[in-house]
N, C-alpha and C. Protein backbone atom coordinates (compact mmCIF):
# COMPACT_ATOMS: atom_id res chain seq x y z
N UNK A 1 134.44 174.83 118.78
CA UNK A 1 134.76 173.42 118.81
C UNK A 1 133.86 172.70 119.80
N UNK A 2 133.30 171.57 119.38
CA UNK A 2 132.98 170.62 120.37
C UNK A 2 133.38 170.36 121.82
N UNK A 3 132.61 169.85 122.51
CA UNK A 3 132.84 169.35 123.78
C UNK A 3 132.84 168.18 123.96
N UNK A 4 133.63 167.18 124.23
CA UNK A 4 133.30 165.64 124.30
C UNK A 4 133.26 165.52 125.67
N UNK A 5 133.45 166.27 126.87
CA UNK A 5 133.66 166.11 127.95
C UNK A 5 132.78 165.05 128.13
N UNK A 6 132.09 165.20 127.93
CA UNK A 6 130.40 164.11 128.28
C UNK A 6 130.74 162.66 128.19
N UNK A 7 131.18 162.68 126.75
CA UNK A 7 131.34 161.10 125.90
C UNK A 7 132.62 160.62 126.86
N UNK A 8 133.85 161.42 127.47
CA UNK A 8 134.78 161.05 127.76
C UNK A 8 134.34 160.67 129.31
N UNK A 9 134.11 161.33 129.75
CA UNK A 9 133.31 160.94 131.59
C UNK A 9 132.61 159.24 131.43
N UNK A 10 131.84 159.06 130.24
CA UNK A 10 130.75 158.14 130.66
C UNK A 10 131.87 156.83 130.39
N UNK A 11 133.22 156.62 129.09
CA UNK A 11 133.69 155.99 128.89
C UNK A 11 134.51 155.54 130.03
N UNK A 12 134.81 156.75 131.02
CA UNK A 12 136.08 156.60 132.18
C UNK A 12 135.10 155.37 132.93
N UNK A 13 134.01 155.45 132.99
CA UNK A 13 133.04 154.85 134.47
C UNK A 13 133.26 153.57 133.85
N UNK A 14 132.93 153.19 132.43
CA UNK A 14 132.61 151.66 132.03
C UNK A 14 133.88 150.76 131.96
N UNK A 15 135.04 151.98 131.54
CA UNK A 15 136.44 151.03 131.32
C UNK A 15 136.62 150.80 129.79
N UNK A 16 135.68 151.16 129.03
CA UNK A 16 135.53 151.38 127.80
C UNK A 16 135.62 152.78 127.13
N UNK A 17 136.96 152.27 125.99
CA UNK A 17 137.21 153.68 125.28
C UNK A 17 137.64 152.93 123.89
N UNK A 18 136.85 154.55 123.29
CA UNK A 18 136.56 154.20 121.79
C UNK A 18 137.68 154.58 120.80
N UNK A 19 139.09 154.72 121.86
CA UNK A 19 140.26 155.69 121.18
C UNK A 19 140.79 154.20 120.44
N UNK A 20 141.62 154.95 119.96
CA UNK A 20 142.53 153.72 119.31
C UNK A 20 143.42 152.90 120.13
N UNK A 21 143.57 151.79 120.40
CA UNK A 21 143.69 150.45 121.58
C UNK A 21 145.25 150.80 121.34
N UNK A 22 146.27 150.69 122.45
CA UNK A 22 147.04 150.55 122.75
C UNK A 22 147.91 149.46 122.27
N UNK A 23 148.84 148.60 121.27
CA UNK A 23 149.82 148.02 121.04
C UNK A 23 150.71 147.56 121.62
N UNK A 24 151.49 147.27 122.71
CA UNK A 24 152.69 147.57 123.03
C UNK A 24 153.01 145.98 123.43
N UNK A 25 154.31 145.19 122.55
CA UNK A 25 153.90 144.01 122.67
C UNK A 25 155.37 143.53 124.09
N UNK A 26 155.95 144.81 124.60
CA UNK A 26 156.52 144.66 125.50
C UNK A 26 156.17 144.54 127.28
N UNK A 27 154.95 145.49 127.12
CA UNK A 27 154.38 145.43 128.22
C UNK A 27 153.09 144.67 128.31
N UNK A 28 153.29 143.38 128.92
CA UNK A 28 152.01 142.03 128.99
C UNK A 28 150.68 142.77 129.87
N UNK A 29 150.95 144.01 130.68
CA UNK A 29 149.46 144.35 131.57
C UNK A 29 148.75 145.27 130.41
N UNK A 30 149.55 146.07 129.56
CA UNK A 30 149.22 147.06 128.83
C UNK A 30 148.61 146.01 127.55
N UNK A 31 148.90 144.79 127.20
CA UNK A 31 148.44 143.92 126.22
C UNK A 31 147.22 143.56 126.72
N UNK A 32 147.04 142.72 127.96
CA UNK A 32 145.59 142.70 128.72
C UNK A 32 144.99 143.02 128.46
N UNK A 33 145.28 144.85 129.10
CA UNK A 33 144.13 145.80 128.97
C UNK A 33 143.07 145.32 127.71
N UNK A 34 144.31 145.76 126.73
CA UNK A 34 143.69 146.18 125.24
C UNK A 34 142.84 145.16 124.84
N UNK A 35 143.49 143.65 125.44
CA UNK A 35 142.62 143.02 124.79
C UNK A 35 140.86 142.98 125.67
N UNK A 36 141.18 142.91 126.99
CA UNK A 36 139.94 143.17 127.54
C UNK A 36 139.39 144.46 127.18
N UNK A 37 139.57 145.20 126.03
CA UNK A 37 139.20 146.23 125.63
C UNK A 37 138.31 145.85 124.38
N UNK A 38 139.12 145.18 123.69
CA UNK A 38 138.44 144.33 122.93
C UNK A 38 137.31 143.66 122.74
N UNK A 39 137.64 143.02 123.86
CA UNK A 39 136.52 142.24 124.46
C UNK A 39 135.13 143.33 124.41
N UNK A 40 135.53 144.21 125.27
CA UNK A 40 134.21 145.32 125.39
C UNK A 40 134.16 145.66 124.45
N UNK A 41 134.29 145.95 123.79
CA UNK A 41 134.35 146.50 121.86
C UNK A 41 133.04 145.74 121.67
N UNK A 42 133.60 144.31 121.13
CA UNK A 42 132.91 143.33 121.03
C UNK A 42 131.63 143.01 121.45
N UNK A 43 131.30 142.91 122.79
CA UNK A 43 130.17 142.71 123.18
C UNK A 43 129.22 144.00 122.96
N UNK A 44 130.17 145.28 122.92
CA UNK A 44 128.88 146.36 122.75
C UNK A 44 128.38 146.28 121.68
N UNK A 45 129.47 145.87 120.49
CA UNK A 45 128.80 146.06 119.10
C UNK A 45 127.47 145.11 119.29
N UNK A 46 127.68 143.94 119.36
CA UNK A 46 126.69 142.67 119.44
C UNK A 46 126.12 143.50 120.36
N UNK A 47 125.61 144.27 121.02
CA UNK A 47 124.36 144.75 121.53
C UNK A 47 123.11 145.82 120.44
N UNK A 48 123.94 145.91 119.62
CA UNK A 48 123.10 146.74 118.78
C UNK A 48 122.69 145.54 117.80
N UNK A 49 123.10 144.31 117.28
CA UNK A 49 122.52 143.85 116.29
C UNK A 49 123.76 142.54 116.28
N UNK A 50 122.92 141.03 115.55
CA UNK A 50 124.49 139.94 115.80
C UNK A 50 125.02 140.12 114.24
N UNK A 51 125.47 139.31 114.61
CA UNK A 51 126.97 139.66 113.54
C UNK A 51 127.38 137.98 113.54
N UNK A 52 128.29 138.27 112.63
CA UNK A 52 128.28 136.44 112.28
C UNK A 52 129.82 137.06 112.52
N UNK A 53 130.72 136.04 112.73
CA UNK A 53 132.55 136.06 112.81
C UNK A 53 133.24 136.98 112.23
N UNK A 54 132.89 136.62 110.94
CA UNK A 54 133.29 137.41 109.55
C UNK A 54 133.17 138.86 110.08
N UNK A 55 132.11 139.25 110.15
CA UNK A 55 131.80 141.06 110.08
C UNK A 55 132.05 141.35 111.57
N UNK A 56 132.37 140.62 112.37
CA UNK A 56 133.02 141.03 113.74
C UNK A 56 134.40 141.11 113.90
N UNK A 57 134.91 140.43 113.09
CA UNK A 57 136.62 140.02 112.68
C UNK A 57 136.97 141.18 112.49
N UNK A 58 136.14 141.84 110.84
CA UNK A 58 136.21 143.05 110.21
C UNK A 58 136.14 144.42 110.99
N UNK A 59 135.24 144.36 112.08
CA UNK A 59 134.93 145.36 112.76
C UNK A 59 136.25 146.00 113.65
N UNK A 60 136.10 144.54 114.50
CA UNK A 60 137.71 144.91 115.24
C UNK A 60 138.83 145.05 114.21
N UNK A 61 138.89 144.96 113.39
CA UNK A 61 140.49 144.70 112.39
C UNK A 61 140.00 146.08 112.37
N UNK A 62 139.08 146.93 112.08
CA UNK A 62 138.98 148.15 111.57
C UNK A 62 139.05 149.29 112.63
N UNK A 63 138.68 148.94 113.84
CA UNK A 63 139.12 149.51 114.74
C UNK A 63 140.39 149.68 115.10
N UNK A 64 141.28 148.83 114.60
CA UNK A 64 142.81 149.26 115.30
C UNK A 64 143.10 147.45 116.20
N UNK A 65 142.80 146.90 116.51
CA UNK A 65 143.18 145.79 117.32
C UNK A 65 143.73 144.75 116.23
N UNK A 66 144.72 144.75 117.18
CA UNK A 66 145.45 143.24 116.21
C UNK A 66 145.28 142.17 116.26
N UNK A 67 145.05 141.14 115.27
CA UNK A 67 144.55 139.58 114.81
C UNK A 67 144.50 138.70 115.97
N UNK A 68 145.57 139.37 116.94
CA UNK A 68 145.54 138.08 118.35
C UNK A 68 144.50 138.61 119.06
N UNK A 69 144.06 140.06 119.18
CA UNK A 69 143.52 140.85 120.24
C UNK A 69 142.48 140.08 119.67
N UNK A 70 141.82 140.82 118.03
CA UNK A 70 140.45 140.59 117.59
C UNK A 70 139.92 138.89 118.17
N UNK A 71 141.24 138.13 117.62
CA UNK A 71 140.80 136.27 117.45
C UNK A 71 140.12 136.09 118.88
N UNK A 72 140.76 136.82 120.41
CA UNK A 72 140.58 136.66 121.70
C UNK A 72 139.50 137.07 122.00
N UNK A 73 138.93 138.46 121.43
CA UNK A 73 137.88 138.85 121.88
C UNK A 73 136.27 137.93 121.05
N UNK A 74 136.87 137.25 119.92
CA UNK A 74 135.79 136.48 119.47
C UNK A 74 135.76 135.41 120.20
N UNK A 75 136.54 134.55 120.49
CA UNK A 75 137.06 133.24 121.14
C UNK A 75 135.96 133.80 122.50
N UNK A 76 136.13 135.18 123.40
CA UNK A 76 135.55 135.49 124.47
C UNK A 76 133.84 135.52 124.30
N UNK A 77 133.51 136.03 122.84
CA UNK A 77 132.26 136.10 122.31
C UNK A 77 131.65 134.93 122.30
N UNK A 78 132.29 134.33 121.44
CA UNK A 78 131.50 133.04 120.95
C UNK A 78 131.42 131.77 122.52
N UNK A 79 132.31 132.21 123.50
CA UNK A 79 132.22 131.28 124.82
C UNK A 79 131.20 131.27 125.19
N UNK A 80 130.39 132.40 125.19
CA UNK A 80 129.01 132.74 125.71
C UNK A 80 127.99 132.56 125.08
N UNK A 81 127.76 132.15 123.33
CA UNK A 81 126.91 131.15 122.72
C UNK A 81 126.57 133.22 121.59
N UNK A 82 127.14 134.02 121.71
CA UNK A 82 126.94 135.34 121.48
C UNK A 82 127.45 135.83 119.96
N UNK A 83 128.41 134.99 119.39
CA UNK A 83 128.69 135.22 118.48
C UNK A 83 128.48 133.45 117.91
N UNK A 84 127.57 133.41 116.74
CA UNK A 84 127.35 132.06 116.39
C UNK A 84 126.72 131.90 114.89
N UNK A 85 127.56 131.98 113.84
CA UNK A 85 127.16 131.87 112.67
C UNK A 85 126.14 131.17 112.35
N UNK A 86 125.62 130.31 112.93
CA UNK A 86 124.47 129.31 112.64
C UNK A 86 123.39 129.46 112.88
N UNK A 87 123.39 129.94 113.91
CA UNK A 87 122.10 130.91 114.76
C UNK A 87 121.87 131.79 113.90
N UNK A 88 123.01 132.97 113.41
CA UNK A 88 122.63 133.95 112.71
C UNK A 88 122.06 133.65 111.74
N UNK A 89 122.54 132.42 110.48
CA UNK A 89 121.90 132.14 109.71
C UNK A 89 120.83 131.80 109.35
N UNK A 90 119.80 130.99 111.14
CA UNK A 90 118.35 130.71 110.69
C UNK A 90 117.60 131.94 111.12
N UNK A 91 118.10 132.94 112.24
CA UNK A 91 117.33 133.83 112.37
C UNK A 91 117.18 134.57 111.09
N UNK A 92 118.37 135.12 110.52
CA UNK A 92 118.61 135.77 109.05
C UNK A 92 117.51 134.95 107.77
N UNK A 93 117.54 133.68 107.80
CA UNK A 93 116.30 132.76 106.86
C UNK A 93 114.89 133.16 107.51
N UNK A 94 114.85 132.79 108.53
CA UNK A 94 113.54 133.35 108.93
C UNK A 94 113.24 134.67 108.74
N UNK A 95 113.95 135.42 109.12
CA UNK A 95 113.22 136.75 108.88
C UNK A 95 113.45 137.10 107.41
N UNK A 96 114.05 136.65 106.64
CA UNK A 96 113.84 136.75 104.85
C UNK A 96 113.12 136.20 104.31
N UNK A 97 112.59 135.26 105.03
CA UNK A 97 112.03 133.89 104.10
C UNK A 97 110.75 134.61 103.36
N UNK A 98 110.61 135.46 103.38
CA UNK A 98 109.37 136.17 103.04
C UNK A 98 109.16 136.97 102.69
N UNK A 99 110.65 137.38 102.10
CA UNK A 99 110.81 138.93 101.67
C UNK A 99 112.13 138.59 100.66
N UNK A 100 112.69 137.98 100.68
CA UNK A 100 113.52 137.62 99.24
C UNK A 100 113.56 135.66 98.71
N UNK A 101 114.07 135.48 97.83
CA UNK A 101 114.55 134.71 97.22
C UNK A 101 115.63 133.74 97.90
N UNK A 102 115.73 132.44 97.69
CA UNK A 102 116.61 131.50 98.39
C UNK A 102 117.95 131.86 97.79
N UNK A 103 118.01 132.26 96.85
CA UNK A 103 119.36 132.54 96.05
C UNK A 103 119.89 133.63 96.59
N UNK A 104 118.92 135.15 97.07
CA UNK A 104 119.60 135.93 97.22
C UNK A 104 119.86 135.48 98.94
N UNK A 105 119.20 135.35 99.32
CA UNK A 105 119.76 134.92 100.76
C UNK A 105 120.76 134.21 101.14
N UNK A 106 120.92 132.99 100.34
CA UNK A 106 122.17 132.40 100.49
C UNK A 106 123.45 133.24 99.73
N UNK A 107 123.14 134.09 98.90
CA UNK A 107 124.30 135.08 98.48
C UNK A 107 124.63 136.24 99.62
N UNK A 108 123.93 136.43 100.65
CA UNK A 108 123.99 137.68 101.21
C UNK A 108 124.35 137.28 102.64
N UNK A 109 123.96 135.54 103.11
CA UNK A 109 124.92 134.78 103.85
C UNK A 109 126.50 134.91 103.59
N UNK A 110 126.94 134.49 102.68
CA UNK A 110 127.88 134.21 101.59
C UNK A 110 128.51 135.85 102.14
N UNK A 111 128.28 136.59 101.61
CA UNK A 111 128.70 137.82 101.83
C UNK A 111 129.28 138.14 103.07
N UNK A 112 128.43 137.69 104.02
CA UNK A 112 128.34 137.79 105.50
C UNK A 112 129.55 137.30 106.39
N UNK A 113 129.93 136.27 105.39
CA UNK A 113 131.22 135.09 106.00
C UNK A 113 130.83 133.97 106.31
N UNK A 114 129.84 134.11 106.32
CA UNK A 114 128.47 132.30 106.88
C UNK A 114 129.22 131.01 105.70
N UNK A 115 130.02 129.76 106.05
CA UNK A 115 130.47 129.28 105.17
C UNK A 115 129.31 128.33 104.69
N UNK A 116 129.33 127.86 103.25
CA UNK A 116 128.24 127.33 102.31
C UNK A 116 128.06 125.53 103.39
N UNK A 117 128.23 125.00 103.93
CA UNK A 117 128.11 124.23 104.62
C UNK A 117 126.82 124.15 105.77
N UNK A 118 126.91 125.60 106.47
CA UNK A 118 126.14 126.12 107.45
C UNK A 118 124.50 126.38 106.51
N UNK A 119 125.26 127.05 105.24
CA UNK A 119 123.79 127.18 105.23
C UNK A 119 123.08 126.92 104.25
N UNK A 120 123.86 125.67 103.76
CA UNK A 120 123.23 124.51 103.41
C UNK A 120 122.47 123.35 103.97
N UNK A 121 122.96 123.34 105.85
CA UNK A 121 122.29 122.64 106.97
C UNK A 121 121.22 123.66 107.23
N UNK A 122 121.31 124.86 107.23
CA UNK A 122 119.84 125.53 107.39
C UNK A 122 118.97 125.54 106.95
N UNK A 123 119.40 125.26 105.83
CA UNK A 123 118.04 125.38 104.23
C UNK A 123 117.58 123.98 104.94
N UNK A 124 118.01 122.63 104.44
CA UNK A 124 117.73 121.70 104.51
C UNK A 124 116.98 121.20 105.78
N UNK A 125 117.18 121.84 107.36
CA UNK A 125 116.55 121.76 108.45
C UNK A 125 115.11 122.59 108.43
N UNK A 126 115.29 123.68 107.64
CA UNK A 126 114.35 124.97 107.77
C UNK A 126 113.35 124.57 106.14
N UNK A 127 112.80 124.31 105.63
CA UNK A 127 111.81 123.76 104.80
C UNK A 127 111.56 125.35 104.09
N UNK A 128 112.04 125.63 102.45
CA UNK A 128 111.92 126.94 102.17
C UNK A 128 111.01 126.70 100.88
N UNK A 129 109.85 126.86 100.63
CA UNK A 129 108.92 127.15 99.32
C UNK A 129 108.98 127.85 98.42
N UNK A 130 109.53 128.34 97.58
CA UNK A 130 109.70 129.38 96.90
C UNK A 130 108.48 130.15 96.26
N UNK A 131 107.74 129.05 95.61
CA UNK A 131 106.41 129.01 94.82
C UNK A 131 105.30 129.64 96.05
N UNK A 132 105.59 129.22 96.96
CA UNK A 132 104.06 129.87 98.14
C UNK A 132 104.98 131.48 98.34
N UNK A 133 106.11 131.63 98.01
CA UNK A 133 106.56 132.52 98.78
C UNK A 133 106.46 133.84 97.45
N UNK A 134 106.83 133.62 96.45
CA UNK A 134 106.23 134.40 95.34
C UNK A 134 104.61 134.44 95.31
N UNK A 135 103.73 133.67 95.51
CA UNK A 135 102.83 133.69 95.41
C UNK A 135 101.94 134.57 96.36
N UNK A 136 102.77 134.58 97.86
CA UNK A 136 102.05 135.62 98.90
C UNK A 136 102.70 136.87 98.38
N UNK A 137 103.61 137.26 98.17
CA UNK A 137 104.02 138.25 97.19
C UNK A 137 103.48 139.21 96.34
N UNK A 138 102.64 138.21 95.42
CA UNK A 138 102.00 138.79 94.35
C UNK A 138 100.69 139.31 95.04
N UNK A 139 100.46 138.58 96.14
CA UNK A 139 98.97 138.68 96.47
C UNK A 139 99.35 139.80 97.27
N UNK A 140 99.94 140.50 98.04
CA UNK A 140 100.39 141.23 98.82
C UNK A 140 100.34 142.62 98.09
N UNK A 141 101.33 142.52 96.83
CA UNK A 141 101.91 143.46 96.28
C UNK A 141 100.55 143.95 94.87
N UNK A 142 99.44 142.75 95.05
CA UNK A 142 98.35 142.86 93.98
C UNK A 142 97.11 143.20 94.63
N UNK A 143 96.90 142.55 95.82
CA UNK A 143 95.69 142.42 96.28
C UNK A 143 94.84 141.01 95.94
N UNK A 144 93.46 140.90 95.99
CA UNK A 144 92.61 139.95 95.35
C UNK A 144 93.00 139.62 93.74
N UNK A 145 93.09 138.42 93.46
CA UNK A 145 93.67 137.45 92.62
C UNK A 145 92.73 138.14 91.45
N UNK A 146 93.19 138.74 90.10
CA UNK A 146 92.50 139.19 89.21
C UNK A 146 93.51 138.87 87.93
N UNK A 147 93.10 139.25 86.93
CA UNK A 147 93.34 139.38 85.48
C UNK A 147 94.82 140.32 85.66
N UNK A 148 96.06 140.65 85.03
CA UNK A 148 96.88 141.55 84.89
C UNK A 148 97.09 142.17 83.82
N UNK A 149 96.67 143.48 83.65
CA UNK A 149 96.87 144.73 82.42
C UNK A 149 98.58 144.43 82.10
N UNK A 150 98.42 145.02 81.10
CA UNK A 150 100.15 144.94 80.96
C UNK A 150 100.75 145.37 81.79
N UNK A 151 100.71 146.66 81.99
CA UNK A 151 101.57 147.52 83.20
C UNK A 151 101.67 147.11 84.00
N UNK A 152 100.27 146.48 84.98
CA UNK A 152 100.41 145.91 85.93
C UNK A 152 101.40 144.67 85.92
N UNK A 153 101.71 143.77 84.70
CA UNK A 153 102.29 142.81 84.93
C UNK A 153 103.47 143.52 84.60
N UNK A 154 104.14 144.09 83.96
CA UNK A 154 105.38 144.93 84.31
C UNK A 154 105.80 144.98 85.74
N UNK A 155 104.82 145.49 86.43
CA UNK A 155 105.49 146.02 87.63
C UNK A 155 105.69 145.01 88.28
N UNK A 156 104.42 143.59 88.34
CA UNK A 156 104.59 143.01 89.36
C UNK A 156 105.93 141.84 89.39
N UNK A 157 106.10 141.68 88.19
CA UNK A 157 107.30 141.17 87.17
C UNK A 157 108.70 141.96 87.82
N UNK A 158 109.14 142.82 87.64
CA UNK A 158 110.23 143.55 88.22
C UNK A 158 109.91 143.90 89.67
N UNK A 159 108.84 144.04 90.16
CA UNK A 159 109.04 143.61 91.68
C UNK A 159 109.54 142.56 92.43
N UNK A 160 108.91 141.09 91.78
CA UNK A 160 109.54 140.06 92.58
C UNK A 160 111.13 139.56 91.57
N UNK A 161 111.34 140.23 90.46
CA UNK A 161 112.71 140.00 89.86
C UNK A 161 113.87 140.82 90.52
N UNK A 162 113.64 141.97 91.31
CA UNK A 162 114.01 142.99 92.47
C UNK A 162 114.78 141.87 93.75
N UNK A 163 113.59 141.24 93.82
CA UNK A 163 113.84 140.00 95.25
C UNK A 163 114.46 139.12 95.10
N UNK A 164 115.05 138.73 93.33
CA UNK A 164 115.98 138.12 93.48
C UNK A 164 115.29 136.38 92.85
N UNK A 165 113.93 136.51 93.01
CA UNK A 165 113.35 135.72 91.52
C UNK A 165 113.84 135.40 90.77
N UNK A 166 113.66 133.95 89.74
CA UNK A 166 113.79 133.49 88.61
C UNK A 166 113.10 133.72 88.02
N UNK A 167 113.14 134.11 86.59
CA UNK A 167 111.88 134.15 85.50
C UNK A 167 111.09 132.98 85.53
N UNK A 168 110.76 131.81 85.92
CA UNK A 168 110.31 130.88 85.43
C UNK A 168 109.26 130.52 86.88
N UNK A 169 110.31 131.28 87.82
CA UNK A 169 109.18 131.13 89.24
C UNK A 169 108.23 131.93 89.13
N UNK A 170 108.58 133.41 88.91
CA UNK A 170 107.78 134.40 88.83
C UNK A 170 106.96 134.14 87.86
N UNK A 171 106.73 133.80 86.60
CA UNK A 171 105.62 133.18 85.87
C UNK A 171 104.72 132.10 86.39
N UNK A 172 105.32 131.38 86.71
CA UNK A 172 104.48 130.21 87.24
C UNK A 172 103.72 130.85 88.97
N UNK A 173 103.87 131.84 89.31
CA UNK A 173 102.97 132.83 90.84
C UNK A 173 102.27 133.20 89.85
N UNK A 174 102.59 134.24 88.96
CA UNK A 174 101.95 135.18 87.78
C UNK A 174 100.61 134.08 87.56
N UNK A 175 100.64 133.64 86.90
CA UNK A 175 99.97 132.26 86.70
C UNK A 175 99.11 131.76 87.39
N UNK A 176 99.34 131.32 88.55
CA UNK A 176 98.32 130.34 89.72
C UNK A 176 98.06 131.69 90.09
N UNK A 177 98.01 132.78 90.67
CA UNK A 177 97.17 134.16 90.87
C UNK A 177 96.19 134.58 90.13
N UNK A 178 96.77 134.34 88.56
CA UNK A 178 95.88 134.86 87.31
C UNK A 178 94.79 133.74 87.24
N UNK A 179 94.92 132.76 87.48
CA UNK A 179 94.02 131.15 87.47
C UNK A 179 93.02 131.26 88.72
N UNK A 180 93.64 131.76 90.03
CA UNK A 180 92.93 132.17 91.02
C UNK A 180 91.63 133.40 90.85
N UNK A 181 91.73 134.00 89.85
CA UNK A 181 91.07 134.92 89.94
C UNK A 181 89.60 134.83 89.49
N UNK A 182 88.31 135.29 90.15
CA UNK A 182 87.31 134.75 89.86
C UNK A 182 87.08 134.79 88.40
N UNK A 183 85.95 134.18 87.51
CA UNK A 183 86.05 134.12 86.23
C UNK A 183 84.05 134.68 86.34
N UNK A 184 83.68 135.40 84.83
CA UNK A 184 82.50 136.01 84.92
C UNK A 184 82.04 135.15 84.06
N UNK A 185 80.82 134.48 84.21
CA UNK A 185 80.28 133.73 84.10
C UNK A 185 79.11 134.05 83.29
C-alpha cells in the first residue's frame, strides 16, 4: 500500500486539506473552518488555470462543499478581481481568435457558463474577421498560395470545417488563396 505520509505533512503546514470538508451546521467555528477551506480550494484551483463562475461553482459542488460554502468562497474569489467571467472571455477570444471559428467560440463560452450578454460585449469591443482568419489558415495549413488538387482541397476543406467554419466562408479563403496564387504566363 501507498504512503501518503508526504501529501499529508505538506497539507498540515498550509491549513489545506483535500479530504472531504466538514458539514456541521451546529457548530459555527467548525462551519468557518470549512468555509475558509473553501476558500483555499478555490484559490489553488485558479492557480493552475482561470475558470469562469460556472466551472468553479461545479468544482466546489463536486468536491463536497455546500452552495453557501461554494457561493462564499466565490464571493471571496471574485473580491480580488480573480474570478471574472469577462476577463476570461477576452483572454479565451484572444487566444482562439486564430485557431477556431466565432461560432465555435461563442459555443464553448456558452458551455463555460459565460452568459450570451458578456460575450456579445466582447465580440463587439474585440473586432473578429473571420475571412482574414480562414484565410491565414489556409496559408498556414497550405503554404504559398497555389492551385488545389482535389485531395488537397478535401483536406483543406475538412480542416477548417473541423474549426468550426461555414461552407460558404471556407470557399470564399479557398478562393482568394486560389486567386492569390501566381499564374504562368
Amino acid at each position: 500500500m501507498r504512503d501518503y505520509g508526504k501529501y499529508r505533512r505538506g497539507t498540515k503546514k498550509t491549513g489545506y486539506q483535500d479530504a472531504d470538508p466538514v458539514n456541521r451546521a451546529d457548530d459555527p467555528a467548525a462551519e468557518e473552518k470549512t468555509v475558509r477551506q473553501a476558500e483555499a480550494r478555490a484559490l489553488k484551483l485558479l492557480t493552475y488555470h482561470m475558470m469562469t463562475v460556472h466551472e468553479m461553482q461545479e468544482r466546489l459542488t463536486g468536491d463536497g462543499y455546500t452552495p453557501d460554502q461554494t457561493e462564499a468562497a466565490i464571493t471571496y474569489c471574485s473580491s480580488f478581481g480573480y474570478l471574472n467571467d469577462r476577463r476570461y472571455a477576452e483572454n479565451y477570444l484572444f487566444s482562439m481568435r486564430e485557431k477556431k471559428s466565432a461560432d465555435r467560440i461563442r459555443s464553448e463560452l456558452e458551455e463555460k457558463g459565460v452568459d450570451e450578454a458578456t460575450i456579445e460585449d466582447v465580440f463587439c469591443e474585440n473586432p473578429y474577421d473571420e475571412d482574414d482568419v480562414i484565410y491565414s489558415l489556409i496559408c498556414r495549413k497550405a503554404g504559398d498560395p497555389h492551385v488545389f488538387d482535389d485531395r488537397e482541397l478535401r483536406r483543406v476543406y475538412a480542416f477548417l470545417a473541423r474549426k468550426g467554419f461555414g461552407a460558404s466562408g471556407i470557399w470564399k479563403g479557398i478562393h482568394r488563396f486560389q486567386d492569390a496564387a501566381p499564374t504562368d504566363d
